[in-house]
C-alpha atoms as a PDB file:
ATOM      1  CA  UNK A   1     -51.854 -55.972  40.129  1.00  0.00           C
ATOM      2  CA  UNK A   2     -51.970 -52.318  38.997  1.00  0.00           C
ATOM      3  CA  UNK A   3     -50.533 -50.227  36.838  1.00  0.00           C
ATOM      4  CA  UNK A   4     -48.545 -46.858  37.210  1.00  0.00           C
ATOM      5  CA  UNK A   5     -51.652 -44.493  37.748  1.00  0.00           C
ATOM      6  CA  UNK A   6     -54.027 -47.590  39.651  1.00  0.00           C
ATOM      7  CA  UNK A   7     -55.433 -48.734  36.414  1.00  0.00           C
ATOM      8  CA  UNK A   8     -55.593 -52.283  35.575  1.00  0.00           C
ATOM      9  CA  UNK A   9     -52.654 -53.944  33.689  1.00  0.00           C
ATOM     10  CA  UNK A  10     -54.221 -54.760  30.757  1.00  0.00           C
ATOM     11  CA  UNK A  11     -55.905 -51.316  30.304  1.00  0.00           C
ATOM     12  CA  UNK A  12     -58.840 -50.792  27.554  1.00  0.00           C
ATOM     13  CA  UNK A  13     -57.406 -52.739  24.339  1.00  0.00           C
ATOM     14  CA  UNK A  14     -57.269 -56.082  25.003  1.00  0.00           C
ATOM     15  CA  UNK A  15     -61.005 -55.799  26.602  1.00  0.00           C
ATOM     16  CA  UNK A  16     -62.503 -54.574  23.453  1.00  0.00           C
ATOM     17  CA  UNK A  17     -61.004 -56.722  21.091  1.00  0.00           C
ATOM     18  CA  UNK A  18     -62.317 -59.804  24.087  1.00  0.00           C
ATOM     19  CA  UNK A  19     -65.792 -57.782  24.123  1.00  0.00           C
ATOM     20  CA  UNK A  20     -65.968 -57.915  20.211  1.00  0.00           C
ATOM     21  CA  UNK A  21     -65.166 -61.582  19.816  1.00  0.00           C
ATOM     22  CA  UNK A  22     -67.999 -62.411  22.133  1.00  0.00           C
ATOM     23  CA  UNK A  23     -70.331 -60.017  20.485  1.00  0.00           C
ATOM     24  CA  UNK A  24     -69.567 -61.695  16.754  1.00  0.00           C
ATOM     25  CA  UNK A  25     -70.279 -64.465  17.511  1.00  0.00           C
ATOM     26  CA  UNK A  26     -73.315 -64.587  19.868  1.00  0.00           C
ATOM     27  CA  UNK A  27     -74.274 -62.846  16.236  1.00  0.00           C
ATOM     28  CA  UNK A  28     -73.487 -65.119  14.269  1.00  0.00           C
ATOM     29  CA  UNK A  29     -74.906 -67.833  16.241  1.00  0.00           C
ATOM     30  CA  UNK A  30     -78.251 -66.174  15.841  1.00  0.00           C
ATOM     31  CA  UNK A  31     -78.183 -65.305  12.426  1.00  0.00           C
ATOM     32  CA  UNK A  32     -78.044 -62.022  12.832  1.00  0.00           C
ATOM     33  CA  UNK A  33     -76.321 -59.929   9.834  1.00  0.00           C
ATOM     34  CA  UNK A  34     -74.302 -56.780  10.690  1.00  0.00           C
ATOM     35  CA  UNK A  35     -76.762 -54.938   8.630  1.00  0.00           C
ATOM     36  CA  UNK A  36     -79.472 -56.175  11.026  1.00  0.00           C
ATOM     37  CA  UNK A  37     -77.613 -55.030  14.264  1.00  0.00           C
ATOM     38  CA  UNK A  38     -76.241 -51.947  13.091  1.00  0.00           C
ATOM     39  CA  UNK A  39     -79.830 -51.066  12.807  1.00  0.00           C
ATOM     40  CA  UNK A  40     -81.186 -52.348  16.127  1.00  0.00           C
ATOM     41  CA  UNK A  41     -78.414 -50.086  17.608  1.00  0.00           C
ATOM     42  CA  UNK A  42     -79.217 -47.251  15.350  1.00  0.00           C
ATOM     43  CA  UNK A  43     -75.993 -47.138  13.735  1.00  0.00           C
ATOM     44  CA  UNK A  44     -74.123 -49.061  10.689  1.00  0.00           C
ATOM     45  CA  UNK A  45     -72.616 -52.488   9.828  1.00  0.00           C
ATOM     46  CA  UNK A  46     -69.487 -50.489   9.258  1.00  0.00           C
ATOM     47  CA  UNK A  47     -69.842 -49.807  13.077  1.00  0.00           C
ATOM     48  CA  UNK A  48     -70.698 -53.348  14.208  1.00  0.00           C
ATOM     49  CA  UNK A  49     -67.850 -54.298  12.327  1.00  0.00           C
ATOM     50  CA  UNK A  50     -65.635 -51.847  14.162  1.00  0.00           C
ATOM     51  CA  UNK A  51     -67.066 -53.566  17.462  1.00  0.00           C
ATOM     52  CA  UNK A  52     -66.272 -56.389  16.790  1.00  0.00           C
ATOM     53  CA  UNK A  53     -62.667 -56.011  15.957  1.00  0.00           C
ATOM     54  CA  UNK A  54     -62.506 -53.832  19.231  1.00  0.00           C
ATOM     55  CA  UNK A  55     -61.978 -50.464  17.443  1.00  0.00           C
ATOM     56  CA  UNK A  56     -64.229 -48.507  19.041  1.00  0.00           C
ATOM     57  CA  UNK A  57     -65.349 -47.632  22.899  1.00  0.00           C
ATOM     58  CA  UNK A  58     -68.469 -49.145  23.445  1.00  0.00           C
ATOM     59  CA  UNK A  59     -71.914 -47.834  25.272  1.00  0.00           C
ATOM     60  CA  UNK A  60     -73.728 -49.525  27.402  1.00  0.00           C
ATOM     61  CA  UNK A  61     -76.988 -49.001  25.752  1.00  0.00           C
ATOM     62  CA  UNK A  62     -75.789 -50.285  22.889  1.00  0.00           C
ATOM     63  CA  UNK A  63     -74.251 -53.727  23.759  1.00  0.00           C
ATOM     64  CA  UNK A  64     -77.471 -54.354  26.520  1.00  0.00           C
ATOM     65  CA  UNK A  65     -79.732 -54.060  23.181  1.00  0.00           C
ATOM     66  CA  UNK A  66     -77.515 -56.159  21.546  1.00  0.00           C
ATOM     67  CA  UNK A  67     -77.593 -58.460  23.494  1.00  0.00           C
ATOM     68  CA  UNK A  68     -81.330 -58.357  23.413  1.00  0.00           C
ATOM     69  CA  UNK A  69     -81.588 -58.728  19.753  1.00  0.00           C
ATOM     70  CA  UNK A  70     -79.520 -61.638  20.343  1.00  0.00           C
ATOM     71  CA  UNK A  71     -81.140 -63.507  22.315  1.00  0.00           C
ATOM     72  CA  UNK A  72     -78.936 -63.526  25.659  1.00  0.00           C
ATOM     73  CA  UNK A  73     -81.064 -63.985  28.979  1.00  0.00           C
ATOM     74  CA  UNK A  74     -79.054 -65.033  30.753  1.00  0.00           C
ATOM     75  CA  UNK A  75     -78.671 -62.179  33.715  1.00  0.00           C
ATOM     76  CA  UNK A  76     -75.353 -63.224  34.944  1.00  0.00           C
ATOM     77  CA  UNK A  77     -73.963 -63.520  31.211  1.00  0.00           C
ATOM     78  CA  UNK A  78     -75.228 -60.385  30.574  1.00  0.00           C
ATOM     79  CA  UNK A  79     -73.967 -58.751  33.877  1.00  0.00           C
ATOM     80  CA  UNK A  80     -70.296 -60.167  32.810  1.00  0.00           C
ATOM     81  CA  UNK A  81     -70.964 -58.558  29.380  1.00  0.00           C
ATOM     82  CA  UNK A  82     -71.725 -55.289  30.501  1.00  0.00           C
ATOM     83  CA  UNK A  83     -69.284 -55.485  32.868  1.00  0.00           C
ATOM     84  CA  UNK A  84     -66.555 -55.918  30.574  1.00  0.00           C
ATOM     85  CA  UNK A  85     -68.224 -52.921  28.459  1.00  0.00           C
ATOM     86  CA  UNK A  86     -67.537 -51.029  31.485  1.00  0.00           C
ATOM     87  CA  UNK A  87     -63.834 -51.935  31.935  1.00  0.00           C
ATOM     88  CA  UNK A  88     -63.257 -51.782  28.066  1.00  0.00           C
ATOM     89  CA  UNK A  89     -63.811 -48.107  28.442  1.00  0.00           C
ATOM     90  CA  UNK A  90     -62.063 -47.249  31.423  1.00  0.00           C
ATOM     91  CA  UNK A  91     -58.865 -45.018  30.324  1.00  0.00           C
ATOM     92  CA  UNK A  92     -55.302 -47.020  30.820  1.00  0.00           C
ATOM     93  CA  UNK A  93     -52.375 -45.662  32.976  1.00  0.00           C
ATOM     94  CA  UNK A  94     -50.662 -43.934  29.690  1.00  0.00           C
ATOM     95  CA  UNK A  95     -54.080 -41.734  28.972  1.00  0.00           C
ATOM     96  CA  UNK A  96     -52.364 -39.030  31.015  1.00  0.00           C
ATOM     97  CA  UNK A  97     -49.619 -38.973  28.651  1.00  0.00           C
ATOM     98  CA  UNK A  98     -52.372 -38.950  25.714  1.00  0.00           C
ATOM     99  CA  UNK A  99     -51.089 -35.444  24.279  1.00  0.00           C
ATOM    100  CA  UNK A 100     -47.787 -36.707  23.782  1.00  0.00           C
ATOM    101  CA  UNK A 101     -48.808 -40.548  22.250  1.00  0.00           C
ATOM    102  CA  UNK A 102     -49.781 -41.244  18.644  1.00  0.00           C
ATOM    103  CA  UNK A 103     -53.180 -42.615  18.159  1.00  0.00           C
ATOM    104  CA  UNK A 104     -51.948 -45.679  16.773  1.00  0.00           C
ATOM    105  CA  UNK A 105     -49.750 -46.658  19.316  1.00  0.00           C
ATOM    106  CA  UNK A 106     -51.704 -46.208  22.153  1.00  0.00           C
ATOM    107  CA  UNK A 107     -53.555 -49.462  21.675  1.00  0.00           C
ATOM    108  CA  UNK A 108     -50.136 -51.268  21.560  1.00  0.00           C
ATOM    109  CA  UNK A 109     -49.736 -50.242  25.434  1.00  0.00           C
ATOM    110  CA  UNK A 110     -52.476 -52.227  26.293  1.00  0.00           C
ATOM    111  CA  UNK A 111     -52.459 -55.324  24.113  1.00  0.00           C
ATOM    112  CA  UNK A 112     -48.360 -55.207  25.403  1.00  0.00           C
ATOM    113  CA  UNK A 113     -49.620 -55.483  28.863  1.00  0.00           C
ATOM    114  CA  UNK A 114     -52.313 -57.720  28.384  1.00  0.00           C
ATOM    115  CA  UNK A 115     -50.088 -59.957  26.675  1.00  0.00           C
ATOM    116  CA  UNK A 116     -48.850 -63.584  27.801  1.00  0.00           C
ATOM    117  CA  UNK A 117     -46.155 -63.712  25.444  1.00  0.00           C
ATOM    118  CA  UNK A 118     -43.956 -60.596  23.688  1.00  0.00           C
ATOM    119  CA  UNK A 119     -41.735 -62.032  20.714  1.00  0.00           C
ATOM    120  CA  UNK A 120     -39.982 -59.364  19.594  1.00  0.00           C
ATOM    121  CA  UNK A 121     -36.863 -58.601  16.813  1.00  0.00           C
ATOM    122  CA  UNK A 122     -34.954 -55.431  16.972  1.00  0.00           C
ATOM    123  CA  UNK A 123     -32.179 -54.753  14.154  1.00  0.00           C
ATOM    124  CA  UNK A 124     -31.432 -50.943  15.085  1.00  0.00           C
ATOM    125  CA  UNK A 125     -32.385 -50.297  18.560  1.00  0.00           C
ATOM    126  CA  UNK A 126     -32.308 -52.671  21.823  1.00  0.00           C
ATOM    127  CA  UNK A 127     -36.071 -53.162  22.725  1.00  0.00           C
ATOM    128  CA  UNK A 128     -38.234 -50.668  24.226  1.00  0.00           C
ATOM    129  CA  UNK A 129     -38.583 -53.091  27.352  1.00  0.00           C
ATOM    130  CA  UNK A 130     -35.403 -53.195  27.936  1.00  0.00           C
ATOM    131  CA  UNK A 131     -33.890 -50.197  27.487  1.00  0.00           C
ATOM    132  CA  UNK A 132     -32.231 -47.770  30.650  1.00  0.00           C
ATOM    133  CA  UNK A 133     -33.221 -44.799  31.292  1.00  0.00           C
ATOM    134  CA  UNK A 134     -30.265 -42.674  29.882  1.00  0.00           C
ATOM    135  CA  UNK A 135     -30.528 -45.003  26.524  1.00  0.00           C
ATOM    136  CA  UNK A 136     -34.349 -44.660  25.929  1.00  0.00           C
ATOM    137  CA  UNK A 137     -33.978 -40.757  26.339  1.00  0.00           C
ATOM    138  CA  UNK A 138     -30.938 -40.699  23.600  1.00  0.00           C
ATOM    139  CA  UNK A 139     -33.157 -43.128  21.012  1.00  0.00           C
ATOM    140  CA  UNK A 140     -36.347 -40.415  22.182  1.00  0.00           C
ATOM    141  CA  UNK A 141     -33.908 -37.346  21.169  1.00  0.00           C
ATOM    142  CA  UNK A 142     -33.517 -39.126  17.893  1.00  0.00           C
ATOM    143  CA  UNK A 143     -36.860 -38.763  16.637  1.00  0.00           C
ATOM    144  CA  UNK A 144     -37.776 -35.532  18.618  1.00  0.00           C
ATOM    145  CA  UNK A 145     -34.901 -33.741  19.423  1.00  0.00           C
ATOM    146  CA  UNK A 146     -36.790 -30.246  18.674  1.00  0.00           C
ATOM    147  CA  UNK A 147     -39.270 -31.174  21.790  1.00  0.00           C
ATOM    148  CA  UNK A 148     -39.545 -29.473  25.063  1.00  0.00           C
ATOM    149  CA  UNK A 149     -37.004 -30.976  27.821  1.00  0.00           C
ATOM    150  CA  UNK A 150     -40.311 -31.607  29.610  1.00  0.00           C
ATOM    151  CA  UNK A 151     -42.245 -33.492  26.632  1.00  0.00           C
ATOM    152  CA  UNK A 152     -38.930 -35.429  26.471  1.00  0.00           C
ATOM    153  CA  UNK A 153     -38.632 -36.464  30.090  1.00  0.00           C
ATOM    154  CA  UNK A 154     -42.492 -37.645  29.701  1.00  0.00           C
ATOM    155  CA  UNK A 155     -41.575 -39.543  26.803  1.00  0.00           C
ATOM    156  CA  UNK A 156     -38.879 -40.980  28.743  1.00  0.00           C
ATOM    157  CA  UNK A 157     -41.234 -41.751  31.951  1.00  0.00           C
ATOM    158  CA  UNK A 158     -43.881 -44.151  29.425  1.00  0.00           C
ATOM    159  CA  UNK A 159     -40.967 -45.982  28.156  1.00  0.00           C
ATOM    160  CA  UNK A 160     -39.896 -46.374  31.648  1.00  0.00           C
ATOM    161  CA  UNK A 161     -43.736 -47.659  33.114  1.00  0.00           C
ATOM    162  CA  UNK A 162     -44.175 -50.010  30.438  1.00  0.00           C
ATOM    163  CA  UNK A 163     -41.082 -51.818  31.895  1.00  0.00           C
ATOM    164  CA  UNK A 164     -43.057 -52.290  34.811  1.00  0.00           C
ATOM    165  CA  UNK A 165     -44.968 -55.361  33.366  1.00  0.00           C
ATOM    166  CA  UNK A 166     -41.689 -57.634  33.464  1.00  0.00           C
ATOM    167  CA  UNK A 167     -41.297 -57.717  37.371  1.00  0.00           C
ATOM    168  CA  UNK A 168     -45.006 -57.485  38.170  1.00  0.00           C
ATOM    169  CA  UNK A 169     -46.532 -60.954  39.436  1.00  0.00           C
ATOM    170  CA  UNK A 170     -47.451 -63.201  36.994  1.00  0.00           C
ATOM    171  CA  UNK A 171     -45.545 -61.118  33.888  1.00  0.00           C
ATOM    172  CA  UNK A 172     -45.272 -61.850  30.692  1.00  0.00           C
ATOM    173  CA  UNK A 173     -42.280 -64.363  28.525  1.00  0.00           C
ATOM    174  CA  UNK A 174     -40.368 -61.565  26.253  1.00  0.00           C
ATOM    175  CA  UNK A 175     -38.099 -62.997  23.721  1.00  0.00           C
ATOM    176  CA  UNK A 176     -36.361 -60.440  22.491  1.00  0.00           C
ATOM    177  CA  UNK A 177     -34.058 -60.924  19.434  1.00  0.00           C
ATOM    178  CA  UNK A 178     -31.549 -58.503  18.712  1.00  0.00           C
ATOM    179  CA  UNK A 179     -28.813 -57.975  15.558  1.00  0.00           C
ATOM    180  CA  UNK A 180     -25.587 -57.591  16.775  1.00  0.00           C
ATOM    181  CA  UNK A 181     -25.630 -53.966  15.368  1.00  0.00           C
ATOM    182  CA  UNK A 182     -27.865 -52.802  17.645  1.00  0.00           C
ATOM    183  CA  UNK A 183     -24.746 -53.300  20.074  1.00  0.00           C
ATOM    184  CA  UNK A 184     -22.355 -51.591  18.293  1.00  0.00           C
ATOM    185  CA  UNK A 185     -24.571 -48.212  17.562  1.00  0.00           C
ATOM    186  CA  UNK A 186     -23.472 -46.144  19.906  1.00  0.00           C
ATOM    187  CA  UNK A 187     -26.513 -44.270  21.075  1.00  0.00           C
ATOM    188  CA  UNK A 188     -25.788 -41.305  23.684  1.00  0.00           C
ATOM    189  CA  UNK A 189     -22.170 -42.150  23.974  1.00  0.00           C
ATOM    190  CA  UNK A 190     -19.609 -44.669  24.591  1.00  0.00           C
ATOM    191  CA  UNK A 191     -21.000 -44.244  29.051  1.00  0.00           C
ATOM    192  CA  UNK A 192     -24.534 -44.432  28.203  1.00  0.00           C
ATOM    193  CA  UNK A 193     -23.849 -47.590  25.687  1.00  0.00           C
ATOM    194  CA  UNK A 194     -22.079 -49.352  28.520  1.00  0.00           C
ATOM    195  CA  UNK A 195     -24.568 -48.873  31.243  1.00  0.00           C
ATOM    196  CA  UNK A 196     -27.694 -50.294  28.277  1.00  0.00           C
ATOM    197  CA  UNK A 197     -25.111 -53.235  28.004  1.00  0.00           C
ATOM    198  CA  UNK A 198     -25.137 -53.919  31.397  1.00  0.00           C
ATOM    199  CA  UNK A 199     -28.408 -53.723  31.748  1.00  0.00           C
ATOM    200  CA  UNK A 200     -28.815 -56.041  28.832  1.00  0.00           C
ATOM    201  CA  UNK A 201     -26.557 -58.604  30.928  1.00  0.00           C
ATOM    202  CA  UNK A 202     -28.580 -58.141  34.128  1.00  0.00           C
ATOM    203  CA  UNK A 203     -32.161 -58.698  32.074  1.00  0.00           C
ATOM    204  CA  UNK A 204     -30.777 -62.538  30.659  1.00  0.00           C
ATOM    205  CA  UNK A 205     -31.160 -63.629  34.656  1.00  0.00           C
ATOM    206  CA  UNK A 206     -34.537 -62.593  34.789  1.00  0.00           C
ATOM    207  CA  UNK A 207     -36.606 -66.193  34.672  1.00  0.00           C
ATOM    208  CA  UNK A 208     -39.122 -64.471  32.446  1.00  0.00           C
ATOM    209  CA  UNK A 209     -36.664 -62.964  29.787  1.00  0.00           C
ATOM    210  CA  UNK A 210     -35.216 -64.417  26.968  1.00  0.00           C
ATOM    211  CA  UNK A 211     -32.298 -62.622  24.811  1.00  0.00           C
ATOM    212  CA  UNK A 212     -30.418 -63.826  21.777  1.00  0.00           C
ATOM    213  CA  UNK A 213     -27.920 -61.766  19.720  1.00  0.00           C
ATOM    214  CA  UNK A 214     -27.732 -62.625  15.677  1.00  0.00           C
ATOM    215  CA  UNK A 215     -23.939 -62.001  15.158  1.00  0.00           C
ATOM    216  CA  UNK A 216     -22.497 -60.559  11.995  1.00  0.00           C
ATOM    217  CA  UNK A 217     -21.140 -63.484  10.571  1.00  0.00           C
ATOM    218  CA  UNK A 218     -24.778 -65.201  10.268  1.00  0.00           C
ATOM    219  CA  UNK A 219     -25.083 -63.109   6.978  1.00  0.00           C
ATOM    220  CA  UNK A 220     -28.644 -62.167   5.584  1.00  0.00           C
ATOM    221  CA  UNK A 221     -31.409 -63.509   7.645  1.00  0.00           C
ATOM    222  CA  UNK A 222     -35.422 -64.476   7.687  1.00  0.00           C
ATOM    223  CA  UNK A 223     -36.178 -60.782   9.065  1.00  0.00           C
ATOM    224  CA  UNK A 224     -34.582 -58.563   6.529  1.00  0.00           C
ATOM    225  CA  UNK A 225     -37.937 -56.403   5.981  1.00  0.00           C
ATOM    226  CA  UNK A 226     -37.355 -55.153  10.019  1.00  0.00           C
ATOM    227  CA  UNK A 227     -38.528 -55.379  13.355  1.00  0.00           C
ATOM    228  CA  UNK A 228     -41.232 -56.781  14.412  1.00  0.00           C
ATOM    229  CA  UNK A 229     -43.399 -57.310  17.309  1.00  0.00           C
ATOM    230  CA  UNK A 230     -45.512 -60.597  18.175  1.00  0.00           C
ATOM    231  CA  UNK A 231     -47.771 -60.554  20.962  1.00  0.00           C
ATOM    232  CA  UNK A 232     -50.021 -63.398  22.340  1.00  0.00           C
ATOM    233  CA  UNK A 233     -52.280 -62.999  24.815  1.00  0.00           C
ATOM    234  CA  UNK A 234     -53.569 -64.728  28.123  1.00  0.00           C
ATOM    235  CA  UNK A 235     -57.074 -64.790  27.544  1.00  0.00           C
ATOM    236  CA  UNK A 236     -57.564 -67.858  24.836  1.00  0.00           C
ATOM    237  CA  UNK A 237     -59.904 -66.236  22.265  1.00  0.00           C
ATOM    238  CA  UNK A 238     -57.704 -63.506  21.612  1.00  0.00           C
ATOM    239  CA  UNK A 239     -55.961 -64.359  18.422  1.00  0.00           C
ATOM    240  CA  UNK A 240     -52.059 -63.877  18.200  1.00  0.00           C
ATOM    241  CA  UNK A 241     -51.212 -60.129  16.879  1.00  0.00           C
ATOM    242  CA  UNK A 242     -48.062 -58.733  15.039  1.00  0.00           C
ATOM    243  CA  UNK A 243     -46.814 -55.304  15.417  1.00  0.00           C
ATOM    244  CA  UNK A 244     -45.104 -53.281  12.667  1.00  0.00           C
ATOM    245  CA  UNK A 245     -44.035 -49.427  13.704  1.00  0.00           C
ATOM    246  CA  UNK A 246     -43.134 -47.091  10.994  1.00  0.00           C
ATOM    247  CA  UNK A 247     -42.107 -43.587  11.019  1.00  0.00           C
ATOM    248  CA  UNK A 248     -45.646 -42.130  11.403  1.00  0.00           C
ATOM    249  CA  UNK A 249     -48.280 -44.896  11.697  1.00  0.00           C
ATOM    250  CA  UNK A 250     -48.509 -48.649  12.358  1.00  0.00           C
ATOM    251  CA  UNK A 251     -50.126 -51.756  11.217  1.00  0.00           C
ATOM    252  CA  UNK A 252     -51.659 -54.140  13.407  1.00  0.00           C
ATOM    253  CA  UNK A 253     -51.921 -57.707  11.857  1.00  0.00           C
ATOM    254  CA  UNK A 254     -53.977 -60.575  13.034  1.00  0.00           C
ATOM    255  CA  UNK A 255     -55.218 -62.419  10.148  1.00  0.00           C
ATOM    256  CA  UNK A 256     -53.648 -66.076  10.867  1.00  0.00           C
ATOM    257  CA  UNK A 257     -51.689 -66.251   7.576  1.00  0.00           C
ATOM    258  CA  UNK A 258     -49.778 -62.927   8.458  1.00  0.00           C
ATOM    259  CA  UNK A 259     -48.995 -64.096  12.421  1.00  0.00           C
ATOM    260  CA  UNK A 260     -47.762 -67.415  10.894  1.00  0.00           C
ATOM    261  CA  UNK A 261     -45.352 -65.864   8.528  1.00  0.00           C
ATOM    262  CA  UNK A 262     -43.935 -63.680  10.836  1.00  0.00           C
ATOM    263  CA  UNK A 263     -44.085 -66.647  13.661  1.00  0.00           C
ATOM    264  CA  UNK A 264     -42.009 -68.787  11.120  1.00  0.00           C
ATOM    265  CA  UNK A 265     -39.685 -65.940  10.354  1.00  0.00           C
ATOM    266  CA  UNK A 266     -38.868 -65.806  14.439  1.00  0.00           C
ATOM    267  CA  UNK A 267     -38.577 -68.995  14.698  1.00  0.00           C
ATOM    268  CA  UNK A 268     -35.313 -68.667  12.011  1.00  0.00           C
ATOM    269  CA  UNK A 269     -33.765 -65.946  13.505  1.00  0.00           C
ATOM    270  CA  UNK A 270     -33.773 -67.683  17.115  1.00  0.00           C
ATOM    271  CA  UNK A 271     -31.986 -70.426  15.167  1.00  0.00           C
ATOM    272  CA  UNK A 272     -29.659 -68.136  13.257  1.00  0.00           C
ATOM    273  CA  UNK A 273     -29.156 -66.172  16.353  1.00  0.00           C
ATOM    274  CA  UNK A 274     -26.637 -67.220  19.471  1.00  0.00           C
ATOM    275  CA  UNK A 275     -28.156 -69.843  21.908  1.00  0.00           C
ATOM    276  CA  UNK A 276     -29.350 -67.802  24.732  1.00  0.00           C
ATOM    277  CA  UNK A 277     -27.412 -69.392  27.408  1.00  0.00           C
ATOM    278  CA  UNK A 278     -24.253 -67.543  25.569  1.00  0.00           C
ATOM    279  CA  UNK A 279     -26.190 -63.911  25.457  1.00  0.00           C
ATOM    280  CA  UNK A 280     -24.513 -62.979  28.834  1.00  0.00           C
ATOM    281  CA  UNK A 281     -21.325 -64.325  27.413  1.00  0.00           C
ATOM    282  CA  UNK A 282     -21.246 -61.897  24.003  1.00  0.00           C
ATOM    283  CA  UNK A 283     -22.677 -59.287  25.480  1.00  0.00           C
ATOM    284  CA  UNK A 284     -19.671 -59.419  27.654  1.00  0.00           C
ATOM    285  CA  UNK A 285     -17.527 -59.567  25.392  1.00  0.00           C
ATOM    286  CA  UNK A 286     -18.942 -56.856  23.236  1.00  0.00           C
ATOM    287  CA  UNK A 287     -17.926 -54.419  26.058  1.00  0.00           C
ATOM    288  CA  UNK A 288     -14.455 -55.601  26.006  1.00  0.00           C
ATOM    289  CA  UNK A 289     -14.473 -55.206  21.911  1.00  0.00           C
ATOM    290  CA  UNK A 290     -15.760 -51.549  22.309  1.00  0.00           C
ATOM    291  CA  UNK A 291     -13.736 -50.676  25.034  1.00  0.00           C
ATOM    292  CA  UNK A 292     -16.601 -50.277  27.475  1.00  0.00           C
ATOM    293  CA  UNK A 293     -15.248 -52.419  30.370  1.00  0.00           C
ATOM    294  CA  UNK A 294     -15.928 -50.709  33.761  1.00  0.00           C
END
C-alpha cells in the first residue's frame, strides 16, 4: 500500500529508528564503543549516538563500514541493511509540503503511519485523524489565521492524507479519547460543529476505531497535564513512543518509565470515560443538547 504521493506508508522515521536499533546493538555485541565507531566512520560518538536513535539520514558508506568494523559477513544481512539505509532516506509523501511543516513534527507523520496502534487523548480539539474537512481548516485558522488562503488549504490537504492510513489495508487500532468539551467548543460554527459530530458518529462503526467521551460529571481525571499521543508500532523492536505537541516544538518520549506512565494514565481515562459501545449514543445526544439535529 502507498501513500498520497506513491511513497511507502511508513515513510523515513520509523526505518531509521529500526536501522539504529540494529546498528546498536550489532555494536554492542562486538564491543565496540561509540567512540570507536564514530572514528571508523570519520565522525563522532555524538553522531553514532544520533544513529542509533534514528535522528539522522544515514549514508551508505557509512553504515557498509560499519558494518565492517562490526564484524557482519553475512552478504544477505548486509544487503537487508543497506537496503533499509536506502529506504530510511527516501523522502515521505508530506516532504512536498516540507515548507509549510515544523521540523519536529515531521517525524510524527511517519512513526503515525508506521504505527500498529495510535492511543490518543484530546481535551480541546477532536483528533487530527478524525477531523472533517471544514473542522480541521477552522482549528488550522486558529493557529494561523494570518496565512495565505493557499498555505491554509495545504495545511488542510496533510491533515486530510494522514486520514488515509485508517481505511488503507491492514490500518492501524486508534483509540481516541476525547473530553466532553471538545464537543461543546464550537469550532467554525454551530454547521461545521454538526457535520465533525457526524462524522464522529460515522468513525465509531469503523472495526478499527475506538472512541470514548469523558463526560463532565467524571470530575478531574488521570490526564490533567493534556493531550497526549501513544504510538506502538508493527515492527517488534521498535519500542512504544509518546507524543507531546506544544505551541512551538515537541517532545518525543520513549524511555520505558515515561511510555508506562502515560500508558497507565490511558488506561484511567478509558475507565473514567463512557464505555465505547455508548459513544454513538452521546454523541447523539450531544447534537440534540446543542441544537445541531439535522
Amino acid at each position: 500500500m502507498t501513500s498520497p504521493d506513491g511513497g511507502s506508508t511508513g515513510g523515513p522515521t520509523a526505518r531509521r529508528m529500526l536501522l539504529g536499533v540494529h546498528l546498536r546493538r550489532l555494536r554492542e555485541a562486538k564491543g565496540v564503543t561509540r567512540e570507536a565507531a564514530g572514528y571508523e566512520i570519520r565522525s563522532s560518538e555524538s553522531k553514532i549516538s544520533r544513529m542509533e536513535l534514528g535522528r539522522v539520514g544515514f549514508k551508505e558508506r557509512d553504515v557498509s563500514d560499519l558494518l565492517t568494523l562490526y564484524g557482519v559477513t553475512d552478504q544477505v544481512q548486509r544487503d537487508t541493511l543497506l537496503g533499509l539505509a536506502r529506504e530510511a532516506n527516501t523522502p515521505g509523501w508530506w516532504h512536498r509540503y516540507g515548507d509549510l511543516l515544523a521540523n519536529w513534527f515531521q517525524p510524527y507523520l511517519g512513526l503515525e503511519a508506521a504505527s500498529a496502534l495510535i492511543r490518543t487523548y484530546e481535551v480541546q480539539f477532536v483528533p487530527g485523524l478524525l477531523q472533517t474537512e471544514d473542522y480541521a481548516r477552522a482549528v488550522i485558522m486558529l493557529g494561523h489565521g494570518s496565512a495565505k488562503a493557499e498555505d491554509i488549504e495545504r495545511r488542510v490537504s496533510v491533515r486530510m492524507a494522514r486520514q488515509q492510513l485508517l481505511t488503507r489495508p491492514n490500518p492501524p487500532q486508534l483509540w481516541a479519547v476525547v473530553d466532553e468539551a471538545t464537543l461543546k467548543r464550537p469550532i467554525g460554527g454551530a454547521k461545521v460543529m454538526r457535520a465533525q459530530i457526524e462524522a464522529l458518529i460515522d468513525a465509531t462503526r469503523l472495526p478499527n476505531v475506538q472512541i470514548q467521551v469523558i463526560p463532565f460529571e467524571a470530575g478531574g481525571h488521570a490526564a490533567a497535564g493534556g493531550a497526549f499521543t501513544i504510538l506502538r508500532f508493527r515492527e517488534p523492536d521498535l519500542p512504544d513512543l509518546v507524543y507531546l505537541e506544544q505551541l512551538t516544538s515537541a517532545l518525543y518520549l520513549d524511555k520505558r518509565e515515561d511510555v508506562d506512565e502515560y500508558a497507565l494514565a490511558m488506561e484511567r481515562l478509558c475507565v473514567e470515560a463512557d464505555l465505547p459501545a455508548r459513544t454513538a449514543e452521546t454523541l447523539g445526544r450531544t447534537l440534540r443538547e446543542l441544537g445541531l439535529e439535522g
